[in-house]
C-alpha atoms as a PDB file:
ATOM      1  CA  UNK A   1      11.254  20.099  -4.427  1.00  0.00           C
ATOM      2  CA  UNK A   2      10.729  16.309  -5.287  1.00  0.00           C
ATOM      3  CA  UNK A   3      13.595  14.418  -5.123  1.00  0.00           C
ATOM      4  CA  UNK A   4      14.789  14.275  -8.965  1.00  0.00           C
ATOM      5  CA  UNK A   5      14.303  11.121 -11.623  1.00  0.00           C
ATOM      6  CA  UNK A   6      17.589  10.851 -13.124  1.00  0.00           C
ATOM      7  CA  UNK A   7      16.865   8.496 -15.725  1.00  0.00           C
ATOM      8  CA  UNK A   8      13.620   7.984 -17.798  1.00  0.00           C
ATOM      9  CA  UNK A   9      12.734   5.801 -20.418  1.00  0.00           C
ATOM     10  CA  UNK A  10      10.051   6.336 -22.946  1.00  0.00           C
ATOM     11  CA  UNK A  11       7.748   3.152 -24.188  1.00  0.00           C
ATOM     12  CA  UNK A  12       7.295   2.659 -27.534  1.00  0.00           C
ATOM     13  CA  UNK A  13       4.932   0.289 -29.350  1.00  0.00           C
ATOM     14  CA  UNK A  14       3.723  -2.695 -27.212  1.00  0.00           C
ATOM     15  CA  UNK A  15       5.928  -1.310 -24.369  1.00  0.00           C
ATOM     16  CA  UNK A  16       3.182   0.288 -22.212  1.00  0.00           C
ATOM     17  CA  UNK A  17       4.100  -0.495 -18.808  1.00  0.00           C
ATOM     18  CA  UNK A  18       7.731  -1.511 -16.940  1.00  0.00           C
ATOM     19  CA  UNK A  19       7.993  -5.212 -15.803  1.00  0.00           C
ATOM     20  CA  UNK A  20       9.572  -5.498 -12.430  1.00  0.00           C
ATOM     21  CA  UNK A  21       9.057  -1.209 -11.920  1.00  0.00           C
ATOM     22  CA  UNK A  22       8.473  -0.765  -8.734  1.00  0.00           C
ATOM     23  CA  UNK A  23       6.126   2.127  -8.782  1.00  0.00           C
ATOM     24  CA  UNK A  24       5.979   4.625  -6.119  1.00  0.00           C
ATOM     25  CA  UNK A  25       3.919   6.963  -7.600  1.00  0.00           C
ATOM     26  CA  UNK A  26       1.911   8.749 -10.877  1.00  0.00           C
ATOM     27  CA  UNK A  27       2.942  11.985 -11.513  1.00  0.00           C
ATOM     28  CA  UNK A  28       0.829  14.265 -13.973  1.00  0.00           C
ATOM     29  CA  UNK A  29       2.634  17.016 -15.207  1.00  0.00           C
ATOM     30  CA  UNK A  30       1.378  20.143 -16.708  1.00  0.00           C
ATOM     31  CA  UNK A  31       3.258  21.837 -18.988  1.00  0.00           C
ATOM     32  CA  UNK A  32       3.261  24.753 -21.541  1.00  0.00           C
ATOM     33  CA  UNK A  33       2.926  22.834 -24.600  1.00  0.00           C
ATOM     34  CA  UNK A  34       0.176  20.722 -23.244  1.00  0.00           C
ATOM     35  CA  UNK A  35      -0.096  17.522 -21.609  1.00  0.00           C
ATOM     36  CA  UNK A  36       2.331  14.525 -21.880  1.00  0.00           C
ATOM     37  CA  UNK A  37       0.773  11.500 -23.389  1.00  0.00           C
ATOM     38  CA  UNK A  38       0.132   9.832 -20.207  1.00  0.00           C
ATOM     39  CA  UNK A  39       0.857  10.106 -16.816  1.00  0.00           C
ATOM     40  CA  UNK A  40       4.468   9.186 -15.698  1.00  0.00           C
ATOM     41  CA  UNK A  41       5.469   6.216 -13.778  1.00  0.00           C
ATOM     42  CA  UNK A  42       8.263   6.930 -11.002  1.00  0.00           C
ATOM     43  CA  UNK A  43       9.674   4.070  -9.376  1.00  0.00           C
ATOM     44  CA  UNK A  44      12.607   1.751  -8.562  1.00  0.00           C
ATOM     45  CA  UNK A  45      13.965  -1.105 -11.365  1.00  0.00           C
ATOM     46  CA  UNK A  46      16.384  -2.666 -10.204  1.00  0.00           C
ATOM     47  CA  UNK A  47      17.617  -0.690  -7.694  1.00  0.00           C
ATOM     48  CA  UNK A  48      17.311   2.386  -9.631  1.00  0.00           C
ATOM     49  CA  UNK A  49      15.227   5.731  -9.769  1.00  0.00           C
ATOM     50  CA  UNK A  50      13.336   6.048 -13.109  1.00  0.00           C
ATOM     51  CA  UNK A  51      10.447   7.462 -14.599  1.00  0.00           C
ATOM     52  CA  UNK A  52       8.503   6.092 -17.208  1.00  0.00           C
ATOM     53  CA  UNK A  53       6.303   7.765 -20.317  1.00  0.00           C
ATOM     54  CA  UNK A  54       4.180   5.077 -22.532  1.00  0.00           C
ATOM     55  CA  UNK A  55       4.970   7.612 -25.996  1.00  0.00           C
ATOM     56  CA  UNK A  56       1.636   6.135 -27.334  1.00  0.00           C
ATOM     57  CA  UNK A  57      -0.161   6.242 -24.432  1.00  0.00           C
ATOM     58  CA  UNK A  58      -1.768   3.325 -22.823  1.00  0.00           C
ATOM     59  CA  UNK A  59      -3.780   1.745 -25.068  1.00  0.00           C
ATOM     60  CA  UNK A  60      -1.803   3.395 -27.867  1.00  0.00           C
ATOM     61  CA  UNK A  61      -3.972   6.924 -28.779  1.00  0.00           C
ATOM     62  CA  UNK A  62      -1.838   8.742 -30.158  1.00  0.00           C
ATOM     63  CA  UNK A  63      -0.050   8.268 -34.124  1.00  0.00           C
ATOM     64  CA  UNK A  64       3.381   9.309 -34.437  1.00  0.00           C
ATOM     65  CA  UNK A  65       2.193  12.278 -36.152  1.00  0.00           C
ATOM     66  CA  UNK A  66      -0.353  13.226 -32.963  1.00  0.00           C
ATOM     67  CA  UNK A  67       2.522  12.901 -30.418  1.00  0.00           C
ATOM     68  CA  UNK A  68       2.811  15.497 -27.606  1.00  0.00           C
ATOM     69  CA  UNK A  69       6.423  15.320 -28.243  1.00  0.00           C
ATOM     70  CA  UNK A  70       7.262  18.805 -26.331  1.00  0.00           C
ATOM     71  CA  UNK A  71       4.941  17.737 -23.330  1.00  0.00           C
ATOM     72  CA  UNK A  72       6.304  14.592 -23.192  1.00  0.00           C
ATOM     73  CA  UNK A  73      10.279  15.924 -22.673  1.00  0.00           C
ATOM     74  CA  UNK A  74       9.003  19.303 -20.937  1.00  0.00           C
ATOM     75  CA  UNK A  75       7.486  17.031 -18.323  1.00  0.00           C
ATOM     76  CA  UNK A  76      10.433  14.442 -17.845  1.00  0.00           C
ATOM     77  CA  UNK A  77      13.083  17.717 -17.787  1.00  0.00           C
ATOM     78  CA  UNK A  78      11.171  18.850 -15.087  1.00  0.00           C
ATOM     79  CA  UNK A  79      11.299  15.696 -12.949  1.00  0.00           C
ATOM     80  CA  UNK A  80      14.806  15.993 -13.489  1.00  0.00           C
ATOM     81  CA  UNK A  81      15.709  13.694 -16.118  1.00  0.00           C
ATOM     82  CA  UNK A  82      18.839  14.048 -17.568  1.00  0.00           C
ATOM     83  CA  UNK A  83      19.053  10.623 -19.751  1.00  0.00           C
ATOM     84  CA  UNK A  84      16.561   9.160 -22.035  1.00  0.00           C
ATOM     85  CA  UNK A  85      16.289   5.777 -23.039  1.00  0.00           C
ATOM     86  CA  UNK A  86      13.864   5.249 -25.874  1.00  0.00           C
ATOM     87  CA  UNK A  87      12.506   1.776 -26.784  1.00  0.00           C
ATOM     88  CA  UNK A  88      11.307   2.040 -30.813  1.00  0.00           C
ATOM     89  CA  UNK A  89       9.715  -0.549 -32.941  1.00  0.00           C
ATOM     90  CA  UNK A  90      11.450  -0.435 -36.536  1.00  0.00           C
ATOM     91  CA  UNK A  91      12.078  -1.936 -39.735  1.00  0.00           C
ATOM     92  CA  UNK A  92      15.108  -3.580 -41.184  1.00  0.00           C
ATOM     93  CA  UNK A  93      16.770  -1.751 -44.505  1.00  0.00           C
ATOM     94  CA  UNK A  94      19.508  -3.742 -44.328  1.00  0.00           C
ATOM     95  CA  UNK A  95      19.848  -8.147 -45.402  1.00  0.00           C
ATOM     96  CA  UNK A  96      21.973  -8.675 -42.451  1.00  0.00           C
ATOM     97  CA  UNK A  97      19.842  -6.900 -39.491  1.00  0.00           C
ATOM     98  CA  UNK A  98      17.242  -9.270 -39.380  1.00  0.00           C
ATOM     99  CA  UNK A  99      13.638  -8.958 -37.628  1.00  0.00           C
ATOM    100  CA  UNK A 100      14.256  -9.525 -33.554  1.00  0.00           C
ATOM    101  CA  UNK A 101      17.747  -8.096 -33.538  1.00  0.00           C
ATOM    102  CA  UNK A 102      18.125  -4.806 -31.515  1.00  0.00           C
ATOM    103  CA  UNK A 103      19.821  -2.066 -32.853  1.00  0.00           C
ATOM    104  CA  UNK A 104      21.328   0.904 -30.950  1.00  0.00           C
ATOM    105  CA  UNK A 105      21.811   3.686 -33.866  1.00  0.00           C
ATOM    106  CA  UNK A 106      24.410   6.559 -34.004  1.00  0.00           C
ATOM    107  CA  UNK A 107      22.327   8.215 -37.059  1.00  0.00           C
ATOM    108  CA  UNK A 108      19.157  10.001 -37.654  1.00  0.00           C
ATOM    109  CA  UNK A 109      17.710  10.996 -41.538  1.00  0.00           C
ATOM    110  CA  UNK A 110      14.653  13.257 -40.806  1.00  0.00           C
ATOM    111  CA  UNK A 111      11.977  12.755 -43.281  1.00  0.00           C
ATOM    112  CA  UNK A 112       8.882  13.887 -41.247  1.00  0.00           C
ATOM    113  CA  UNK A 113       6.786  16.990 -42.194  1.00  0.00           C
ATOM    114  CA  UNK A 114       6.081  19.698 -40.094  1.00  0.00           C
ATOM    115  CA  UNK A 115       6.074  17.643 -36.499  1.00  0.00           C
ATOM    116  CA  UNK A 116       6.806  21.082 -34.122  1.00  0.00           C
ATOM    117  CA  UNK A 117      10.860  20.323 -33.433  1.00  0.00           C
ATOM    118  CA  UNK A 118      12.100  22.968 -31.029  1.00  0.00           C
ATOM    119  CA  UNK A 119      11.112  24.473 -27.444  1.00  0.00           C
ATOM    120  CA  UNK A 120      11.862  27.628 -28.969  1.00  0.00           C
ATOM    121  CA  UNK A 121       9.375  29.092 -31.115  1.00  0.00           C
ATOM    122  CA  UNK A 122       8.673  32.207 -31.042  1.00  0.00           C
ATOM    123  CA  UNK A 123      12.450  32.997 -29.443  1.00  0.00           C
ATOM    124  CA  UNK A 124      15.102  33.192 -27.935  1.00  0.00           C
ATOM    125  CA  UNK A 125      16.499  31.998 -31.114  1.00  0.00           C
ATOM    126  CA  UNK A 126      18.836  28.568 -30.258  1.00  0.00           C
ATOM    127  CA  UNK A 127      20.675  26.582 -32.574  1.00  0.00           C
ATOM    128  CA  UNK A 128      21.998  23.204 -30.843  1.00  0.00           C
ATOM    129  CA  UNK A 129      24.977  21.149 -32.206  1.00  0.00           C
ATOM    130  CA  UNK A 130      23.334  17.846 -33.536  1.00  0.00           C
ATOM    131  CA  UNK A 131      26.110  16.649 -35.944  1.00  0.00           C
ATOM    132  CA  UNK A 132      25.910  13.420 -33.129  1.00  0.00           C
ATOM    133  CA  UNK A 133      22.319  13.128 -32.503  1.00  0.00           C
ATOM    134  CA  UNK A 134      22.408  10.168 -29.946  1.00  0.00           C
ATOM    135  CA  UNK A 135      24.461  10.350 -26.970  1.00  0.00           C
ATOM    136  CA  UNK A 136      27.592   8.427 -27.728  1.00  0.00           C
ATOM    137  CA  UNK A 137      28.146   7.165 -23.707  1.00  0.00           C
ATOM    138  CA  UNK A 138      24.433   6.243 -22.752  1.00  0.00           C
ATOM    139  CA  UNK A 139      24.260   4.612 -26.552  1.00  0.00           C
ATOM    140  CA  UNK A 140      27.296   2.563 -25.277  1.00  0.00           C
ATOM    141  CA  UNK A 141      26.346   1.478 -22.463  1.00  0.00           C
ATOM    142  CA  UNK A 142      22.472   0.655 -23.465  1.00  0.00           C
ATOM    143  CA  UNK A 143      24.184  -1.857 -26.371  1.00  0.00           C
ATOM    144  CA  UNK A 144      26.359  -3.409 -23.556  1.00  0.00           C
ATOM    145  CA  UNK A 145      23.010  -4.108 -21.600  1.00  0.00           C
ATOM    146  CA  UNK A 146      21.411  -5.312 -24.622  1.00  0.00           C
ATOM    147  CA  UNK A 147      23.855  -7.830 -25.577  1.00  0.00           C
ATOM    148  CA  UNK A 148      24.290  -9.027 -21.469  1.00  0.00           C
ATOM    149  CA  UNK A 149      20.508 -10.480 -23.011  1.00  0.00           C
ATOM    150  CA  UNK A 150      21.853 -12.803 -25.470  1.00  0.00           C
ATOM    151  CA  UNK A 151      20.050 -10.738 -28.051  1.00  0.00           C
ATOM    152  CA  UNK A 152      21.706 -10.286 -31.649  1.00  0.00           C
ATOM    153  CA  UNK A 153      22.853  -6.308 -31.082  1.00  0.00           C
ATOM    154  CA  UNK A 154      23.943  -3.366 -33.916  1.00  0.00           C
ATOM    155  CA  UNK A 155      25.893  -1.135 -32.647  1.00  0.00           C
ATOM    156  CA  UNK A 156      25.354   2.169 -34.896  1.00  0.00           C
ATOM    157  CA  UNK A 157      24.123   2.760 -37.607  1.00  0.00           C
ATOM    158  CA  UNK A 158      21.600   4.870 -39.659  1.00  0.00           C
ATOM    159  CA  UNK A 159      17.606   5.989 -38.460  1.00  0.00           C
ATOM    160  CA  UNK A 160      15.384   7.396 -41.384  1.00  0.00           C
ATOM    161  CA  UNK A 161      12.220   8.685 -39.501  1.00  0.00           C
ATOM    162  CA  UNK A 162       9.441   9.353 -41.806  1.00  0.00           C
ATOM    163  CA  UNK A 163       6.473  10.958 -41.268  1.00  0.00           C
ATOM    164  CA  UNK A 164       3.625   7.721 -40.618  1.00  0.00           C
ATOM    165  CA  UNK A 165       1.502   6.417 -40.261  1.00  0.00           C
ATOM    166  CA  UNK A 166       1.041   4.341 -43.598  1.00  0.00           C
ATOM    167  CA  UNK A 167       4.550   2.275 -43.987  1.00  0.00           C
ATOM    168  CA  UNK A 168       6.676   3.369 -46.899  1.00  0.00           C
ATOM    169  CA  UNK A 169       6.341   2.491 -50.385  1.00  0.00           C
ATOM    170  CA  UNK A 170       8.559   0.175 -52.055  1.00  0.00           C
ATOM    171  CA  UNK A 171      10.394   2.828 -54.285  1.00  0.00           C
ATOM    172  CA  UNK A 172      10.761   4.575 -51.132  1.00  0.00           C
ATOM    173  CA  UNK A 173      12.062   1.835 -49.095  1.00  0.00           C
ATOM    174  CA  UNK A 174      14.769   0.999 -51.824  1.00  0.00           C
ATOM    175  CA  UNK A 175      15.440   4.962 -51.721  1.00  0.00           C
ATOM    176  CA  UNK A 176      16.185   4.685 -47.984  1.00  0.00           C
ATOM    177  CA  UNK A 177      18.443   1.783 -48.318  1.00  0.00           C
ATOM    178  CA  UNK A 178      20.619   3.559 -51.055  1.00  0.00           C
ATOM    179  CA  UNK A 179      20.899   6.567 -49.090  1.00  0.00           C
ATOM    180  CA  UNK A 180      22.433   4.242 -46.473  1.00  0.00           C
ATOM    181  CA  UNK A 181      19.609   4.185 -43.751  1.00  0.00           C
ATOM    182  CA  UNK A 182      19.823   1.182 -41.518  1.00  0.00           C
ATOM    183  CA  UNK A 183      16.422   0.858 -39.725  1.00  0.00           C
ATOM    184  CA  UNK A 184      13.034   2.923 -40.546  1.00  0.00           C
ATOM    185  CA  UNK A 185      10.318   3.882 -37.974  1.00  0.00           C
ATOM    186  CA  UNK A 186       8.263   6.933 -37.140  1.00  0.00           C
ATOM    187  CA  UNK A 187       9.303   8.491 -33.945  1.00  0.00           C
ATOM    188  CA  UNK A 188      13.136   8.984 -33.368  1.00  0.00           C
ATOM    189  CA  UNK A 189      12.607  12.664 -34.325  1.00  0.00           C
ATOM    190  CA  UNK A 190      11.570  15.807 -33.222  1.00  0.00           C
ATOM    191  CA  UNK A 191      12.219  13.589 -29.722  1.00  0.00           C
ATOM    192  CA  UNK A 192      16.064  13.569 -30.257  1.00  0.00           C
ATOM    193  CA  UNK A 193      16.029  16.810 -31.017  1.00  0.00           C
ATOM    194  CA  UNK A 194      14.273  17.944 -27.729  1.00  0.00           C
ATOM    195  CA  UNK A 195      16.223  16.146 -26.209  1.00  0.00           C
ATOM    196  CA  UNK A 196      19.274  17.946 -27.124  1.00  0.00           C
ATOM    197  CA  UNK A 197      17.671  21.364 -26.385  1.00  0.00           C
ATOM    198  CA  UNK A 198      16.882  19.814 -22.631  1.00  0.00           C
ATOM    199  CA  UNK A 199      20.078  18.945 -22.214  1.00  0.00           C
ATOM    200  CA  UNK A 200      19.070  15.727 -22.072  1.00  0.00           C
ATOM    201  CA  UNK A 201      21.351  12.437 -23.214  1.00  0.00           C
ATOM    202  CA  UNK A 202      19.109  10.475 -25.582  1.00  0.00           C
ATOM    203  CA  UNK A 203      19.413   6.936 -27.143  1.00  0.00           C
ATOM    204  CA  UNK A 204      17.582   4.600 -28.591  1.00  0.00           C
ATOM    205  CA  UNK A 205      16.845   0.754 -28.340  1.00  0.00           C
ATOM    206  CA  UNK A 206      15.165  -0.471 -31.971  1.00  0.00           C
ATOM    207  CA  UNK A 207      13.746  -3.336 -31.476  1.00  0.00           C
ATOM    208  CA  UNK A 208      13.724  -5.123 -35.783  1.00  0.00           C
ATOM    209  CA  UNK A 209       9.799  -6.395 -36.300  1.00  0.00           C
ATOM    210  CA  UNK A 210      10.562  -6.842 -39.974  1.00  0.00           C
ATOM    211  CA  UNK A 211      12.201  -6.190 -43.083  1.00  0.00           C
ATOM    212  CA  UNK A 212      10.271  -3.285 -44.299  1.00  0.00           C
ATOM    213  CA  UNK A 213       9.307  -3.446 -48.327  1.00  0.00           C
ATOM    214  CA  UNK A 214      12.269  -4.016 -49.908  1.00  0.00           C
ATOM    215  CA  UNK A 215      13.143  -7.489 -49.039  1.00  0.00           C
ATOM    216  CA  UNK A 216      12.097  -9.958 -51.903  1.00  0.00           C
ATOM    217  CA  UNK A 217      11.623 -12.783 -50.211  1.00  0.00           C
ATOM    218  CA  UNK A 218       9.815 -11.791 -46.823  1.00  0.00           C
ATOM    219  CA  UNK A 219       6.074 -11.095 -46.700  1.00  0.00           C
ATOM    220  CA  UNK A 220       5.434  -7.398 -46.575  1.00  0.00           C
ATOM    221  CA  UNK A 221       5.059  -5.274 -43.468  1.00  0.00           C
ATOM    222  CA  UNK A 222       1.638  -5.388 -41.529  1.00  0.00           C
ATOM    223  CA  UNK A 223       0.418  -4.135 -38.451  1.00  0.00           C
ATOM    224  CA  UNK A 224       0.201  -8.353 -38.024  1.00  0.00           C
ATOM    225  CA  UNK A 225       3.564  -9.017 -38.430  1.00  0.00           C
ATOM    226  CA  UNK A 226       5.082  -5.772 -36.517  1.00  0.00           C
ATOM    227  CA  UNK A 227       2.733  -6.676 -33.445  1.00  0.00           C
ATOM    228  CA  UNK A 228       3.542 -10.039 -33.548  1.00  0.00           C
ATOM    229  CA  UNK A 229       7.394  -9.831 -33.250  1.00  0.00           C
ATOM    230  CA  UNK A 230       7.339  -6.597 -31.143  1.00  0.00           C
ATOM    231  CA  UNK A 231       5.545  -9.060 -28.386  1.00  0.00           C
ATOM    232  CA  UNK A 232       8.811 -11.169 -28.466  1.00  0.00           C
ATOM    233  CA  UNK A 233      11.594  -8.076 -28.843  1.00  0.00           C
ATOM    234  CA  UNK A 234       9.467  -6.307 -26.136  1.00  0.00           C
ATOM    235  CA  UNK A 235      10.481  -8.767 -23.507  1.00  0.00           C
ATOM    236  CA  UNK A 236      14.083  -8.639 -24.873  1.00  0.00           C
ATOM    237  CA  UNK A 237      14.129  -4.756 -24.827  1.00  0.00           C
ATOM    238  CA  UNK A 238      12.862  -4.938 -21.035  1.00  0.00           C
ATOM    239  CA  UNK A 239      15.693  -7.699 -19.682  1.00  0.00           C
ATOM    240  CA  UNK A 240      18.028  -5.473 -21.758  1.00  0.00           C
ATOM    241  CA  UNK A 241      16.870  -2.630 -19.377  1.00  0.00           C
ATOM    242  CA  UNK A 242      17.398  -4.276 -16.653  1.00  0.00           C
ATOM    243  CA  UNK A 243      20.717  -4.570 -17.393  1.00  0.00           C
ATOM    244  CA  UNK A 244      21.369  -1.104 -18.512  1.00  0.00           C
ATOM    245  CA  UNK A 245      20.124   0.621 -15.833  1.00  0.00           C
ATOM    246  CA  UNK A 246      22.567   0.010 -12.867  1.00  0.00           C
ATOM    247  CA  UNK A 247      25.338   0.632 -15.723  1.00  0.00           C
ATOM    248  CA  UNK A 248      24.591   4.218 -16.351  1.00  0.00           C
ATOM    249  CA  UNK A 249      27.479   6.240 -14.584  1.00  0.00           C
ATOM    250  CA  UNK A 250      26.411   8.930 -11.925  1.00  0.00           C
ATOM    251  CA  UNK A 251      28.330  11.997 -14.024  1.00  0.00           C
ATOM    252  CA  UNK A 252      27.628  12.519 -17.301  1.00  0.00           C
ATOM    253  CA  UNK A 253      31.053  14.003 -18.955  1.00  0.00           C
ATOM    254  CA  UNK A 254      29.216  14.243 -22.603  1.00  0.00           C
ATOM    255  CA  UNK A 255      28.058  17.436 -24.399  1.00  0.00           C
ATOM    256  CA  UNK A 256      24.485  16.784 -23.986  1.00  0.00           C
ATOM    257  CA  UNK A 257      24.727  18.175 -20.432  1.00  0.00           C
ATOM    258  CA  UNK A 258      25.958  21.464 -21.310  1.00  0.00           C
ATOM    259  CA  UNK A 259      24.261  21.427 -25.193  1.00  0.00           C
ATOM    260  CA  UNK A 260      22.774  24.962 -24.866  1.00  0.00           C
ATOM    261  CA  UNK A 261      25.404  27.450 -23.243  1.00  0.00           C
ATOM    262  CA  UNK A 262      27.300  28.114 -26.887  1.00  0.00           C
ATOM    263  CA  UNK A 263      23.525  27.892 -28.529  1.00  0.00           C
ATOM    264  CA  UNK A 264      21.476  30.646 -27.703  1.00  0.00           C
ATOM    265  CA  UNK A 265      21.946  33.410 -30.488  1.00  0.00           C
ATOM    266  CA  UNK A 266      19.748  36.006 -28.996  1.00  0.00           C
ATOM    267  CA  UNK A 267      20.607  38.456 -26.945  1.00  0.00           C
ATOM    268  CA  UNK A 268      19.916  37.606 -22.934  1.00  0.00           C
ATOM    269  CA  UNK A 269      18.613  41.258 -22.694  1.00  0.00           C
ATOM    270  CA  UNK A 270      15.905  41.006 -25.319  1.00  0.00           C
ATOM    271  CA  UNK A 271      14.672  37.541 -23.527  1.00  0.00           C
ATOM    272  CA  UNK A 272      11.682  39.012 -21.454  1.00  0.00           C
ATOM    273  CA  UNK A 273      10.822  37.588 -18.059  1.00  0.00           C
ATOM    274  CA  UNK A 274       7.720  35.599 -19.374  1.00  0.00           C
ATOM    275  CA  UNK A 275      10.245  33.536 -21.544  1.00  0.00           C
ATOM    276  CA  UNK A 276      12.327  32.929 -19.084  1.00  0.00           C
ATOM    277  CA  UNK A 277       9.585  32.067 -16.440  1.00  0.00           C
ATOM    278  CA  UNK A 278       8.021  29.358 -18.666  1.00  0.00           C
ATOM    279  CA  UNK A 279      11.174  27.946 -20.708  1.00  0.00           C
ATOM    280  CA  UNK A 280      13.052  27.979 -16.240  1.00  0.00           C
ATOM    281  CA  UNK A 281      13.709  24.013 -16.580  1.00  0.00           C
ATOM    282  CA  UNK A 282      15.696  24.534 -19.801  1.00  0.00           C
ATOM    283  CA  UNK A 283      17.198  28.070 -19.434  1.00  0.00           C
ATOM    284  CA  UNK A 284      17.342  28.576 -15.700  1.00  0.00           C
ATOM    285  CA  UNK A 285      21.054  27.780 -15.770  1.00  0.00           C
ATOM    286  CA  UNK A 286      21.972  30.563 -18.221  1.00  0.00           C
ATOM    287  CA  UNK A 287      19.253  32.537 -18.234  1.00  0.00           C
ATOM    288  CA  UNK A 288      18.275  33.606 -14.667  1.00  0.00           C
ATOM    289  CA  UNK A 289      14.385  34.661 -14.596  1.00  0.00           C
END
């Protein structure tokens, strides 16, 4: 078996390739929900084993609604990933989280529409704990790399995902912000939630390209104005990284490692072998094939 990847981190918007990865090698992973959006980068940064997934794909072909989300955490889970550190472009719902700040969220509001969300259709039925849908210790530690940067940093606070790819509407954007959302983008979710079933810590670094609709006084959101700020909080989100990466303790003593062994409702002797043989990187543990 190939020595594992313990730590991946998945490329949003403008983030299609690693600066300072040292790559080792391209892996292209099959897997049964298809193919990942691209193939995955394994290398060394800063002194550390990681693997890394452009979400978009280079040269950004796929919308948020298009994304081979399954593939994409199938593949890394079967690398051996056990923390994921997504980098998301969003919008600011909030005056005092301003465009270029990073924000590391503790929240998710799921407005998408019909975006597959579990490994498990079809059975064995599994219902995962997601009161806490990032992981609380690799969200800790990301922020503390992010602010080692310099960078203005939110710690917590609220993710709407909505479904994309046209950017809200204003009534909507002033809905959002009374509901008490903090930032607003387009892929946080079903990835969080696959993550969860993986077993998988997941967190998130939001890098703030703009102030959504809602703001009176700031021109409204573009693919102009998102690209060119993401350019700038692209470079902060890498050094930020850099920084995070060496932090990440060895053992993980969160619930995201153990996230399905209460979860599965069916029972084990109504899972056939063919389940088990294609869902082995998630079940193997509990349910031998």
């Amino acid at each position: 078996m190939p020595t594992p990847v313990p730590i991946a981190v998945i490329g949003g918007s403008g983030l299609y390739q690693m600066e300072g990865l040292r790559v080792i090698e391209e892996v292209k992973v099959s897997t049964p929900f298809g193919d990942p959006s691209d193939t995955i980068l394994v290398g060394e940064l800063e002194g550390v084993r990681v693997a890394f997934l452009p979400r978009h794909g280079r040269g950004h072909r796929f919308s948020p609604s298009a994304l081979p989300v399954r593939a994409n955490l199938f593949a890394l889970k079967t690398l051996g990933v056990e923390r994921v550190i997504s980098v998301s472009a969003v919008g600011s719902l909030r005056e005092d989280i301003h465009p270029l700040d990073l924000v590391v969220p503790d929240q998710v509001i799921d407005r998408t529409q019909g975006r597959p969300s579990t490994f498990f259709e079809g059975g064995p039925v599994v219902h995962i704990a997601f009161a806490n849908p990032f992981c609380p210790v690799l969200s800790q530690v990301l922020a503390r790399g992010a602010e080692e940067t310099g960078a203005r940093v939110h710690l917590g606070g609220t993710y709407i995902c909505i479904e994309g790819p046209a950017f809200s509407t204003k009534a909507e954007s002033h809905l959002y912000r009374s509901w008490g959302a903090h930032i607003i983008g387009m892929t946080a979710l079903p990835e969080a939630k696959l993550a969860r079933e993986a077993e998988m810590c997941y967190a998130i670094l939001a890098v703030v390209t703009d102030y959504d609709v809602w703001h009176p006084t700031h021109e409204q959101v573009s693919v102009e104005v998102v690209l060119q700020n993401l350019q700038k909080g692209t470079a902060t989100a890498q050094k930020a990284l850099r920084h995070t990466l060496p932090a990440i303790p060895r053992e993980r003593a969160c619930p995201c490692a153990t996230a399905l062994r209460d979860a599965i409702a069916t029972d084990p002797r109504l899972i056939g072998p063919e389940v088990r043989r294609r869902l082995a990187p998630l079940l193997g543990k509990y349910l031998p094939a």
